[in-house]
Protein backbone atom coordinates (compact mmCIF):
# COMPACT_ATOMS: atom_id res chain seq x y z
CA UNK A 1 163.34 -61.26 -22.91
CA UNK A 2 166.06 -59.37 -23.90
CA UNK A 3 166.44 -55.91 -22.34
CA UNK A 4 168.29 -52.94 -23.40
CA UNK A 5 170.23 -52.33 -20.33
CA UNK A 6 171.24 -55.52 -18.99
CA UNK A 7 169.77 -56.25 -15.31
CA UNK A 8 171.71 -55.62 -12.59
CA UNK A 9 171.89 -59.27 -10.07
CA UNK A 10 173.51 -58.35 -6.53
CA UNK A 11 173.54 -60.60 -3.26
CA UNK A 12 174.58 -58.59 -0.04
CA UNK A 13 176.46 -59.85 1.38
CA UNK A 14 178.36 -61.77 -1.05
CA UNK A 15 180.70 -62.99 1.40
CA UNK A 16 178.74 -64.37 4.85
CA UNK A 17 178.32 -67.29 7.48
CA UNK A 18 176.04 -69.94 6.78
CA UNK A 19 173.68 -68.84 9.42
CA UNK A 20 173.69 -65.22 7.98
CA UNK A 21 170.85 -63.53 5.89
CA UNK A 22 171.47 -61.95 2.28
CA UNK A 23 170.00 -60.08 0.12
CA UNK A 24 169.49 -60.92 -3.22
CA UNK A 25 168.42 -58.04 -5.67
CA UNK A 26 167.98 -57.50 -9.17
CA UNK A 27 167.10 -54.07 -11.10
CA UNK A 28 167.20 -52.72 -14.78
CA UNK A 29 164.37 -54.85 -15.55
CA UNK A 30 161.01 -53.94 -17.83
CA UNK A 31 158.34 -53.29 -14.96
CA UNK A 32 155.92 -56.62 -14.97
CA UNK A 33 158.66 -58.62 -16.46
CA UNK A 34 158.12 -62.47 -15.15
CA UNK A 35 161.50 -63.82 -13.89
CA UNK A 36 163.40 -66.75 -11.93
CA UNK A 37 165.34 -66.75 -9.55
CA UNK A 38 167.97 -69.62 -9.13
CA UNK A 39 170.62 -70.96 -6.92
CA UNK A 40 172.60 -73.82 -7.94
CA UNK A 41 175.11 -75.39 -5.94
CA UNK A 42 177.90 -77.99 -6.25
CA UNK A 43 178.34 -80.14 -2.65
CA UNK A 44 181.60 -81.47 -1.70
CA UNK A 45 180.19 -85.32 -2.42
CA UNK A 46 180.15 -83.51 -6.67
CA UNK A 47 176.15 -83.67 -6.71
CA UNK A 48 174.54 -80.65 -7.90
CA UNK A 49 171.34 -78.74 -5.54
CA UNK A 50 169.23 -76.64 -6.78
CA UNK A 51 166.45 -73.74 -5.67
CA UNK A 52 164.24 -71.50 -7.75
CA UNK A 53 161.20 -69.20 -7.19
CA UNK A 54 159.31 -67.41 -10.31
CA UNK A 55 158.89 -63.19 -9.42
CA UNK A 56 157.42 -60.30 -11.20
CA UNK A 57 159.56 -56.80 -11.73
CA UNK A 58 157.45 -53.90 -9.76
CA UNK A 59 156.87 -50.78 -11.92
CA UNK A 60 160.64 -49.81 -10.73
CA UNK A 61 161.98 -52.72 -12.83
CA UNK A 62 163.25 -54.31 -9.51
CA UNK A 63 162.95 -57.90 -7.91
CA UNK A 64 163.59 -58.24 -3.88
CA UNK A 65 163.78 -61.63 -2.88
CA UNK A 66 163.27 -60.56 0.66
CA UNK A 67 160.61 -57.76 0.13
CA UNK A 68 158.60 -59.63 -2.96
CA UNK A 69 156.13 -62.34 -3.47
CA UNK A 70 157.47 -65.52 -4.63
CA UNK A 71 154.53 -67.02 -6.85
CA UNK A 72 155.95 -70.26 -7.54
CA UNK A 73 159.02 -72.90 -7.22
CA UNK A 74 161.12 -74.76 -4.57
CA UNK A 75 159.21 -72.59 -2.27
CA UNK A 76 156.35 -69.55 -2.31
CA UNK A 77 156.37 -66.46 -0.04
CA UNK A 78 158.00 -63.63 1.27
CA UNK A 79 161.01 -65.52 1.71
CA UNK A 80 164.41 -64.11 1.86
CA UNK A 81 166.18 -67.39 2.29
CA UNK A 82 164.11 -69.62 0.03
CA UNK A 83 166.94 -70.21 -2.50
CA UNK A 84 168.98 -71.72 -0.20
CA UNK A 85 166.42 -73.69 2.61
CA UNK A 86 164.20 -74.91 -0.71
CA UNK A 87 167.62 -76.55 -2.31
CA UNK A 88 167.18 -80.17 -3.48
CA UNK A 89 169.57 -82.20 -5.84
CA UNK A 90 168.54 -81.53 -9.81
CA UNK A 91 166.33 -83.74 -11.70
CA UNK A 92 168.58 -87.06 -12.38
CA UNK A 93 170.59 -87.32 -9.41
CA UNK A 94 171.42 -89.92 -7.18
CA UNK A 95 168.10 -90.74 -4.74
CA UNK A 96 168.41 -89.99 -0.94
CA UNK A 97 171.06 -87.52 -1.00
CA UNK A 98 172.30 -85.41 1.95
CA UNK A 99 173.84 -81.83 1.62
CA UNK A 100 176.77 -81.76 4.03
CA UNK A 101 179.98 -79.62 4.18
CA UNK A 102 183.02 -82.26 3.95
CA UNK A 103 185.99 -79.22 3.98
CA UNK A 104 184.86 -76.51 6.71
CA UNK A 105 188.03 -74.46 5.19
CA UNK A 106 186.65 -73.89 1.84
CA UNK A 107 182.71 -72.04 1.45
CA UNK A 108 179.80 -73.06 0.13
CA UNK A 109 179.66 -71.54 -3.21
CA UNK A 110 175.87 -70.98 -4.37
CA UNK A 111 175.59 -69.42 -7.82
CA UNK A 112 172.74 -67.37 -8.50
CA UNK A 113 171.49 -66.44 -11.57
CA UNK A 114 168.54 -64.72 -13.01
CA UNK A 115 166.26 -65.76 -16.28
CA UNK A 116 163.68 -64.65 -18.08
CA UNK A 117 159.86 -66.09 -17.45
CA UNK A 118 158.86 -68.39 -14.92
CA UNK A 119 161.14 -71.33 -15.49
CA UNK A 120 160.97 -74.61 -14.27
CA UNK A 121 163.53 -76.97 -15.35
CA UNK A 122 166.48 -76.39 -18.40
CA UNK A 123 168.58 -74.69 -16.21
CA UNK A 124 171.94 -75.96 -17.23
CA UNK A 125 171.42 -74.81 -21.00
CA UNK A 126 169.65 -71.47 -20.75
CA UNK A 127 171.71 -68.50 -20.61
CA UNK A 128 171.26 -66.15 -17.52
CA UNK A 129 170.19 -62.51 -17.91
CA UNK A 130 172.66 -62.52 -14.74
CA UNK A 131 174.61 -64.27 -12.19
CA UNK A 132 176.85 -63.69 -9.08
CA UNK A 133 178.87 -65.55 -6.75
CA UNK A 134 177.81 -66.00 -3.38
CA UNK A 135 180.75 -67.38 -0.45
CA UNK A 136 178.65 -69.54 2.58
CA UNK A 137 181.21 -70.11 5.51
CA UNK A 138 180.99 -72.60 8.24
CA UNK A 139 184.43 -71.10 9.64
CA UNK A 140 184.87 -67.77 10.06
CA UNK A 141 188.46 -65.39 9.77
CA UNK A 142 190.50 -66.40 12.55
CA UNK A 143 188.94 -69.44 13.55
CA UNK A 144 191.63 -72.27 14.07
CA UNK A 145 191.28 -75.62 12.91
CA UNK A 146 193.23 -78.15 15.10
CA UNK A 147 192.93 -82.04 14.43
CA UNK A 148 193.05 -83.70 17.92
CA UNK A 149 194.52 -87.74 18.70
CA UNK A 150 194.71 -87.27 22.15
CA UNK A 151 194.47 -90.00 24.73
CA UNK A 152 192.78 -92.41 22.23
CA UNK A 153 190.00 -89.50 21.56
CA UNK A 154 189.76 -88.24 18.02
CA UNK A 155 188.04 -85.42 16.15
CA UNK A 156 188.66 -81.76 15.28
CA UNK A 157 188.59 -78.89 17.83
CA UNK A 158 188.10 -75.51 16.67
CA UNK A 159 188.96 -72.68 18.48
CA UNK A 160 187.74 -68.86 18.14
CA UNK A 161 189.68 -65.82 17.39
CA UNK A 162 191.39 -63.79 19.55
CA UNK A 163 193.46 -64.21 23.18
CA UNK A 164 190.27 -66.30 25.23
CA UNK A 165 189.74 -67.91 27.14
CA UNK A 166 186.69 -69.50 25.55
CA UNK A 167 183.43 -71.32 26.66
CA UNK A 168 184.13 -74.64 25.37
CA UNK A 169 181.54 -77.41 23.92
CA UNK A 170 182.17 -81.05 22.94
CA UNK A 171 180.04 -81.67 19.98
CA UNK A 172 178.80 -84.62 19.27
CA UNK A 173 176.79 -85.89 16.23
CA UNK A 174 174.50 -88.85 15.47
CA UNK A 175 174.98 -92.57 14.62
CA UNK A 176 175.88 -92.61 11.41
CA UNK A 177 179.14 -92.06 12.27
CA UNK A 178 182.06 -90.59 10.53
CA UNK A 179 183.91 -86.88 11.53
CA UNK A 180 181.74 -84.30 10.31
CA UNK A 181 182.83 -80.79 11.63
CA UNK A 182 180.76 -77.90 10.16
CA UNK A 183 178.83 -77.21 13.16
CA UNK A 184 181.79 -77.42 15.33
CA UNK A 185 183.26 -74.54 12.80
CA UNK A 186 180.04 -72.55 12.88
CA UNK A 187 180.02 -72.86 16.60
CA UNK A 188 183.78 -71.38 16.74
CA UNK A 189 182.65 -68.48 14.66
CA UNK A 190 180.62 -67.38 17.31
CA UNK A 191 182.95 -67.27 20.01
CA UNK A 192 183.09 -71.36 21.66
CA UNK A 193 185.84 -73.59 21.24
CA UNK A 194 184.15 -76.35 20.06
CA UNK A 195 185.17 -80.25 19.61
CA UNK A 196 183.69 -82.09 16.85
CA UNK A 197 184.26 -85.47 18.37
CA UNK A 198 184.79 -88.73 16.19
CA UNK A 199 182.67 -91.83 17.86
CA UNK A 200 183.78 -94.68 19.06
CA UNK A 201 182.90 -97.59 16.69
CA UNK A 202 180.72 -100.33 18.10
CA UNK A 203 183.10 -103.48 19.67
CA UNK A 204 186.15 -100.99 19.15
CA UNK A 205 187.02 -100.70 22.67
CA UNK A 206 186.71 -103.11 25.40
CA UNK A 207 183.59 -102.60 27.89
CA UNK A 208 181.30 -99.96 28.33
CA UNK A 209 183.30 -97.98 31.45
CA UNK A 210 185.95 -97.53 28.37
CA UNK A 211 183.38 -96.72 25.93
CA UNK A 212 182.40 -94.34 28.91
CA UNK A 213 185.87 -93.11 29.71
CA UNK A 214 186.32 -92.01 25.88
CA UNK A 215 183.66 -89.53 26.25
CA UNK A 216 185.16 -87.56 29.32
CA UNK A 217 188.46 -87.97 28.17
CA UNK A 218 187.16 -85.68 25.14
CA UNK A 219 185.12 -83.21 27.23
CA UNK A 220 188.63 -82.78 29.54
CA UNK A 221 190.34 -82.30 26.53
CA UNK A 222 187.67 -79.43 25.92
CA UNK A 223 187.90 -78.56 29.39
CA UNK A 224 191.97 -78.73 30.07
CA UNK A 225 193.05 -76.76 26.42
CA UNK A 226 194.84 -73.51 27.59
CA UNK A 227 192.50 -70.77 25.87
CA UNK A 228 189.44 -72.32 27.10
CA UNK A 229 187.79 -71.45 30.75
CA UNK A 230 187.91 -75.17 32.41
CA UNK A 231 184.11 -74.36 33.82
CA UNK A 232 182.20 -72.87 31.33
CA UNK A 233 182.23 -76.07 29.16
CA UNK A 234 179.36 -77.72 27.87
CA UNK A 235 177.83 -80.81 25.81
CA UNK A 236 176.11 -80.32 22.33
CA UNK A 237 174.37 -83.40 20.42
CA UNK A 238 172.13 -84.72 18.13
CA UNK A 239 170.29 -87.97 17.97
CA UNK A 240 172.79 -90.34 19.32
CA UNK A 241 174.95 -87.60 20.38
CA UNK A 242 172.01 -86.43 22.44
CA UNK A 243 171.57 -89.84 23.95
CA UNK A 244 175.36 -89.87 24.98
CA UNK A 245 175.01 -86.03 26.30
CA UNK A 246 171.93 -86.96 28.73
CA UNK A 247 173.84 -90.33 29.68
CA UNK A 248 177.04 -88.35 30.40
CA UNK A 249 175.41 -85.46 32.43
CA UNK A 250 173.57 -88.12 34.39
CA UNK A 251 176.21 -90.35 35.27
CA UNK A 252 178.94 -89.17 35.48
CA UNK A 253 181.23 -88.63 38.37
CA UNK A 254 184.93 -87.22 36.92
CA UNK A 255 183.03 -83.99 34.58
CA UNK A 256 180.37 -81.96 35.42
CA UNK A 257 178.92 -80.12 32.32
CA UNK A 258 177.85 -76.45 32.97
CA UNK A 259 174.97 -77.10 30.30
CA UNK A 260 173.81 -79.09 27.68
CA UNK A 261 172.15 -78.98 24.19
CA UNK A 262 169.93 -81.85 23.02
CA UNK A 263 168.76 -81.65 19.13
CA UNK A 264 166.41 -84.97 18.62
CA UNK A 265 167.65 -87.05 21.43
CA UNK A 266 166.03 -89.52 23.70
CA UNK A 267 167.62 -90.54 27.32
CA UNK A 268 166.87 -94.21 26.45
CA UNK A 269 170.17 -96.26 26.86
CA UNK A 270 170.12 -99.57 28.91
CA UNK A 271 172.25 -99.07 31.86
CA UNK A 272 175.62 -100.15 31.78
CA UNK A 273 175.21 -101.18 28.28
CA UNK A 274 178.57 -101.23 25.22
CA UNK A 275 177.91 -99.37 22.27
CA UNK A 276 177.75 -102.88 21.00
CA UNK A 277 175.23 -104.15 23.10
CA UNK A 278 172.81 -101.19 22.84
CA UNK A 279 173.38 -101.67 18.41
CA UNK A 280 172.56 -105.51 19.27
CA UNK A 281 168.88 -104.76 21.30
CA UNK A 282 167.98 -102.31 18.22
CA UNK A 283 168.56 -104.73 16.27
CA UNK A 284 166.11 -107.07 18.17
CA UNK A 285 163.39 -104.53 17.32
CA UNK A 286 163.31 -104.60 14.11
CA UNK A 287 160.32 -106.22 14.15
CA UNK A 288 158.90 -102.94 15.16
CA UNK A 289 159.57 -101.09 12.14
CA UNK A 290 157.67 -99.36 9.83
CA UNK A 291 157.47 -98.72 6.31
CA UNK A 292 155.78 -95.92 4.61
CA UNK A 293 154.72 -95.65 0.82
CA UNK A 294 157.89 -95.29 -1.08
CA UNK A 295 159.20 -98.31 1.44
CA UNK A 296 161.29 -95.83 3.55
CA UNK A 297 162.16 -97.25 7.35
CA UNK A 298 160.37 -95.60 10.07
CA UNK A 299 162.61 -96.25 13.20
CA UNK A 300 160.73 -94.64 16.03
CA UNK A 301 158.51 -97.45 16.98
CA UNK A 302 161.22 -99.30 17.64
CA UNK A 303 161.80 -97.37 21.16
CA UNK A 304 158.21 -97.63 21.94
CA UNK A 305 156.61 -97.55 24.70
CA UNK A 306 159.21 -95.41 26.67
CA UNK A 307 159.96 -97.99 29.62
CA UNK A 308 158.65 -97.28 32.94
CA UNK A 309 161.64 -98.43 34.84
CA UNK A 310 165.46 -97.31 35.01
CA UNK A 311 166.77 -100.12 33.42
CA UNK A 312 166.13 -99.28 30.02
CA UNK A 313 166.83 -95.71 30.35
CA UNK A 314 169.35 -92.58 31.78
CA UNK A 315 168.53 -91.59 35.30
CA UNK A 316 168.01 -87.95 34.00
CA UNK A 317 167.01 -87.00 37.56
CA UNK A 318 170.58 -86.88 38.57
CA UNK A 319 171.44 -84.21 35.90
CA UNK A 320 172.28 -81.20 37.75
CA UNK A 321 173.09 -78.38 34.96
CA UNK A 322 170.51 -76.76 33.07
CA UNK A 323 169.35 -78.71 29.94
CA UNK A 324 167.80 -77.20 26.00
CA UNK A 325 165.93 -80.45 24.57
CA UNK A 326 164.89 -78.99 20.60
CA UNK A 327 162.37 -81.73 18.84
CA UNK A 328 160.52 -82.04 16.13
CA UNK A 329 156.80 -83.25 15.97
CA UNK A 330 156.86 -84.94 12.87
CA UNK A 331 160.53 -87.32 14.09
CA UNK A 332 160.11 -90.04 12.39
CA UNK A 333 163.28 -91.68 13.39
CA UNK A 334 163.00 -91.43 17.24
CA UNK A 335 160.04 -90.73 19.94
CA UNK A 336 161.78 -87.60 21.22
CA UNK A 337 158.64 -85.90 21.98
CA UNK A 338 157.30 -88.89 23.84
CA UNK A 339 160.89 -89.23 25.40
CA UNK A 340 161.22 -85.61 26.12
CA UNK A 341 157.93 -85.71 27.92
CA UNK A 342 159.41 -88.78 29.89
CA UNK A 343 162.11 -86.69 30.70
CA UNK A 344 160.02 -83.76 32.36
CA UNK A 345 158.02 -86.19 34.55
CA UNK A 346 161.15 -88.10 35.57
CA UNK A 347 163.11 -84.48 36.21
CA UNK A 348 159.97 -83.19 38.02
CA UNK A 349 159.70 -86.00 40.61
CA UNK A 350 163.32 -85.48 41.29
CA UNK A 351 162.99 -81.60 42.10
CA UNK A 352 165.30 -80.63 38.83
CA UNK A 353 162.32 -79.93 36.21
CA UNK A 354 163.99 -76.41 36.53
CA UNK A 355 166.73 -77.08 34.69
CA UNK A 356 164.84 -77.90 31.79
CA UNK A 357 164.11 -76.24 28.35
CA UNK A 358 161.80 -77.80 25.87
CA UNK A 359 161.26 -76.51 22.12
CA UNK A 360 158.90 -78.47 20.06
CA UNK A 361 158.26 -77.56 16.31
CA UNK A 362 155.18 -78.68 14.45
CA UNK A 363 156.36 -80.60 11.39
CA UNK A 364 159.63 -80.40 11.78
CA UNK A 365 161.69 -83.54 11.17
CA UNK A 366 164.60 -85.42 13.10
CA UNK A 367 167.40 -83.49 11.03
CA UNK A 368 167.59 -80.66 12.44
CA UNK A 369 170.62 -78.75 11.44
CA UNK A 370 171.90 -75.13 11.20
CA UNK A 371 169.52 -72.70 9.56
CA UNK A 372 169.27 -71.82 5.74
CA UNK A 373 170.43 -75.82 5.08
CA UNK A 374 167.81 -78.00 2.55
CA UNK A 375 165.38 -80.08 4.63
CA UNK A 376 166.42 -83.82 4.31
CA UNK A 377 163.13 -85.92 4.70
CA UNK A 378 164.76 -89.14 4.00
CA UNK A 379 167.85 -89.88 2.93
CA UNK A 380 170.32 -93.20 2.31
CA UNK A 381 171.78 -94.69 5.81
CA UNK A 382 174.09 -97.42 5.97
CA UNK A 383 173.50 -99.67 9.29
CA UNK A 384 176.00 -101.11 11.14
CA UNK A 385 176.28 -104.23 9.19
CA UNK A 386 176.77 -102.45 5.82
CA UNK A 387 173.26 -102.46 4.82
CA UNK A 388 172.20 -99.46 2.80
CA UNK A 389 168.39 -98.41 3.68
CA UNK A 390 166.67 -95.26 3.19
CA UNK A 391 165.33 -93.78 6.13
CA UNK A 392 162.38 -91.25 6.88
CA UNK A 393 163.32 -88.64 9.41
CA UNK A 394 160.20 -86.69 8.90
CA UNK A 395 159.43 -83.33 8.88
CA UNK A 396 158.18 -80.59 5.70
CA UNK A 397 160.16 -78.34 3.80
CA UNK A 398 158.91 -74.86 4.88
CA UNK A 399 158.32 -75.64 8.67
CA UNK A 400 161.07 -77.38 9.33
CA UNK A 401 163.25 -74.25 7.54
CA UNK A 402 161.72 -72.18 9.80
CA UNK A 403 162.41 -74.55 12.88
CA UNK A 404 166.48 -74.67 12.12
CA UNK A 405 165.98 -70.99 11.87
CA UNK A 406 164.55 -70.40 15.10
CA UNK A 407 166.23 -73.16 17.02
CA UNK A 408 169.12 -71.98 15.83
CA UNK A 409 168.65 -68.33 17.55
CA UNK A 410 168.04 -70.26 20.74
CA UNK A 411 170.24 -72.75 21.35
CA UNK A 412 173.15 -69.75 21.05
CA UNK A 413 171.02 -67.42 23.23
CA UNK A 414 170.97 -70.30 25.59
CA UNK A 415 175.04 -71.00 25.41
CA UNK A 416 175.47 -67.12 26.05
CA UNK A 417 172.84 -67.67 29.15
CA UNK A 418 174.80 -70.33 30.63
CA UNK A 419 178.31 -70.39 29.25
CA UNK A 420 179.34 -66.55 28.30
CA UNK A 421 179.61 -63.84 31.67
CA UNK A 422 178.93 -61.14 28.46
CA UNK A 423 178.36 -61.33 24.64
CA UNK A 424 180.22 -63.35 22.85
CA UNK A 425 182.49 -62.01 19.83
CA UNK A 426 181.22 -63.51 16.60
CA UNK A 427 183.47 -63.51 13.35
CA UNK A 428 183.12 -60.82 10.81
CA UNK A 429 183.27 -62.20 7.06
């Protein structure tokens, strides 16, 4: 197809936060012309993603990703985000990849381009009728970057615009370990000085009160910094981080959270236990796990049944601030909806079932991330002794999209509940 006026290809904005919508356009076409729509992106880690959706021109010669039916591709739909929740890594790449943001201080830069007909593969050696340049930011303008070694804790704390002070949050992530710091950034951006802490490696510290002792000096270094109000601080975690928030909030005596977040967590965590230990009784389990078809590990068994007594698990009836649990119903790494029910019952009995939130999502996964990223339903893992597996975390494209999109929403509304007096200020791109 080769037009006499060339189309016209805009995304508005051009320049946004991850978690913002765009629009992507594109005009000056013959009315009932078939076209594609495609995003291609190149992650930190060099491997190339990919999203596309196949459109027809309306009888004004224009395509709106947002307004029009997608008939085919990565995704189908109304869908104004499907070119960037629908990415996946191009044909011939590397098997169970991961799409995360390694610099927070440079964007995610998504080309998108538009082609004639409904393509499906040949990307890379077709010429586009059209392409811009859209900027995805996990850090806003202002937002400072600070790398914290303090006390023996490590990790990155990121810390809003403006005078303060701030609401404060000590993120933590999950056990694969390593720094990662993008929702730490995005959670600056919209007004909380936020810690991306670095975990403590199994059998790197002494005992488990140290192991203990490493977490609360991080949330007091949250709590203590000068632009951030000393009790509006809260936890944030994910899978292992999750586990750590519940065990934190339930025993400890020296910080008292004023709320916390729980993505795909369980309170399961023999009392007492090291790091090491707890690493050591998983791996006594593996008995329990499961395979599926294409031989990836299905890990959730391994923590089933939920015990019935406290030995084997947090005393979440002692957890006195108010608590968001967000699960998916198709986690196929941990029981968190068995564990979250656990949870209720145990919170009931002690008078604090109050405090608790629960979001479940039909087949969502265990990843669940910031909205608008690609749905991971298994990806490589490295264990703790080096070995490299593939695990399933569950979960299918389009409903677990629209559970990081939702989620999303209410974890903030529930930091503003509990942790802002009045809005927050959010960064303008």
């Amino acid at each position: 197809m080769s037009p006499a006026v060339p189309p016209v290809l805009s995304v508005v904005p051009s320049r946004a936060l991850v978690d913002e919508t765009f629009r992507v356009t594109v005009q000056n076409l013959p009315p009932g012309s078939a076209v594609t729509l495609h995003s291609l992106h190149r992650s930190d880690d060099e491997d190339m993603w990919e999203a596309f959706g196949h459109y027809v021109s309306d009888q004004g010669g224009s395509v709106s990703v947002s307004d029009d039916f997608c008939f085919g591709g990565t995704y189908t739909g109304k869908e104004a985000m499907g070119l960037l929740w629908s990415m996946r890594p191009v044909p011939g790449s590397r098997e169970g990849l991961r799409l995360r943001k390694r610099d927070v201080c440079t964007p995610q830069l998504v080309h998108i381009s538009v082609y004639g007909g409904h393509a499906e593969q040949g990307f890379a050696v077709r010429p586009p009728l059209a392409s811009v340049l859209s900027e995805r930011w996990f850090m806003g303008p202002g937002v400072r970057r600070v790398e914290v070694k303090e006390k023996g804790a490590r990790g990155t704390l990121f810390i809003p615009p403006g005078p303060g002070p701030f609401p404060g949050v000590l993120d933590m992530w999950g056990g694969g370990g390593g720094l990662l710091e993008y929702r730490s950034a995005l959670l600056a951006s919209h007004g909380y000085a936020s810690l991306a802490l670095e975990y403590v490696n199994p059998g790197e510290l002494e005992s488990a009160d140290i192991e203990f002792k490493y977490f609360e000096t991080a949330f007091n270094i949250v709590r203590l910094h000068p632009l951030v109000s000393p009790d509006r601080v809260g936890f944030f975690g994910l899978c292992l981080g999750s586990i750590m928030t519940n065990y934190l909030a339930a025993e400890s005596t020296a910080i008292k959270p004023r709320c916390c977040v729980c993505v795909s967590g369980v309170h399961l965590y023999p009392r007492g236990a090291a790091f090491t230990e707890v690493y050591q009784a998983i791996t006594l389990k593996a008995h329990k796990v499961r395979l599926d078809e294409n031989n990836h590990e299905i890990w959730r068994y391994r923590e089933l049944p939920i015990p019935g007594d406290l030995s084997g698990k947090v005393d979440v009836g002692r957890i006195n601030c108010p608590m968001l649990l967000v699960n998916g119903l198709d986690d196929q790494n941990l029981p968190t909806v068995e564990a979250a029910e656990d949870m209720a019952r145990m919170m009931r009995a002690a008078g604090n079932d109050h405090l608790l939130t629960r979001i479940e999502y039909p087949a969502a996964g265990h990843l669940i991330e910031p909205p608008y990223s690609p749905h991971f339903r298994a990806t490589k893992f490295i264990k703790q002794n080096r070995e490299k597996v593939t695990l399933l975390w569950g979960g299918r494209t389009k409903p677990h999209s629209d559970a990081q999109e939702d989620s999303w929403k209410k974890i903030l509304a529930f930091l503003q509940q509990h942790l802002y007096a009045n809005n927050p200020p959010r960064a303008k791109m």
